[in-house]
Protein backbone atom coordinates (compact mmCIF):
# COMPACT_ATOMS: atom_id res chain seq x y z
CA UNK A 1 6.70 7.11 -0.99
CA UNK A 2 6.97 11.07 -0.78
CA UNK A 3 8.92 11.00 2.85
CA UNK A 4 11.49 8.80 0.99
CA UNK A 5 11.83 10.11 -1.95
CA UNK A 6 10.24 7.38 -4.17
CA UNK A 7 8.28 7.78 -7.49
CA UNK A 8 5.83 6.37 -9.24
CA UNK A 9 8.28 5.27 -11.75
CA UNK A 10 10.30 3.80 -9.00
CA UNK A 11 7.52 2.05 -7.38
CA UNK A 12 5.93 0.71 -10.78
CA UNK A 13 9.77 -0.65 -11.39
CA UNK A 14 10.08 -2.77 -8.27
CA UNK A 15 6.83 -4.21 -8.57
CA UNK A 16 7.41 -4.81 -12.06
CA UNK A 17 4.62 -3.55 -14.00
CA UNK A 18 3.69 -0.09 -15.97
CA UNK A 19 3.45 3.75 -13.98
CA UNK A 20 -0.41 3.59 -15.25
CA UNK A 21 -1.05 0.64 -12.79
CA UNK A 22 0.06 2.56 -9.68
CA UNK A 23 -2.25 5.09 -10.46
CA UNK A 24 -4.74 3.12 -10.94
CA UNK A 25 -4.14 1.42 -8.03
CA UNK A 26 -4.10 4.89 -6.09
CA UNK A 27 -7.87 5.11 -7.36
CA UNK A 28 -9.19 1.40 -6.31
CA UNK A 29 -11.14 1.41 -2.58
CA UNK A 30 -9.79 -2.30 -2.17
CA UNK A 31 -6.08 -3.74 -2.50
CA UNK A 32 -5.50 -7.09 -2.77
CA UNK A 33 -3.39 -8.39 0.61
CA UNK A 34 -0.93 -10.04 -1.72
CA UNK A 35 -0.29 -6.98 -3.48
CA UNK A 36 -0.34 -4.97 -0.25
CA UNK A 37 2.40 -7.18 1.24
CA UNK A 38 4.55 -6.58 -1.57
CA UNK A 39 3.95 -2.98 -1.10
CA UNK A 40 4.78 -3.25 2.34
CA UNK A 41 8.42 -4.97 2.21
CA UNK A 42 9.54 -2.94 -0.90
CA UNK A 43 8.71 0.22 0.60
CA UNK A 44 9.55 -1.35 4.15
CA UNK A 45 6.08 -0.09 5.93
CA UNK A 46 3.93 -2.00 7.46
CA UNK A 47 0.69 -1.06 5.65
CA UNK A 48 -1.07 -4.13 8.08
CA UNK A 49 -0.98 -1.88 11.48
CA UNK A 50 -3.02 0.13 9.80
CA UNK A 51 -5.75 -2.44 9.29
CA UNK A 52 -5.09 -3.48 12.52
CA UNK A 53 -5.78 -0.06 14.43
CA UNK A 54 -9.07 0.24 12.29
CA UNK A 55 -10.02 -3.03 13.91
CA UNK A 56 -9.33 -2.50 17.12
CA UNK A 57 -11.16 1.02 17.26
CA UNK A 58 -14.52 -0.72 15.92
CA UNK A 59 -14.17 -3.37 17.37
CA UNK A 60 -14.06 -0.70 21.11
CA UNK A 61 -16.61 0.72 19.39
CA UNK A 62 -18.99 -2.42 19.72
């Protein structure tokens, strides 16, 4: 959100629910992949690639 210039505010707004909840989201060790894909188009990053890289490496790793 920072390297475009996005808030909290902004963020909360799209996704339609209170500032409080992205923070709190910000603090949670799980996301639901729902939620995450909504993340993903509104802030148009593919949060998924991510995942996938992780799995790959352990995957190696096995």
């Amino acid at each position: 959100m920072q390297s475009q210039g996005r808030s909290v505010t902004w963020l909360a707004g799209k996704l339609h629910c209170d500032r409080t909840n992205i923070y709190k989201l910000y603090d949670r060790s799980t996301v639901d992949t729902e939620l995450l894909m909504k993340i993903s188009i509104i802030l148009d990053y593919i949060f998924f690639a991510l995942f996938s890289d992780e799995w790959l490496s352990r995957r190696q790793q096995r």
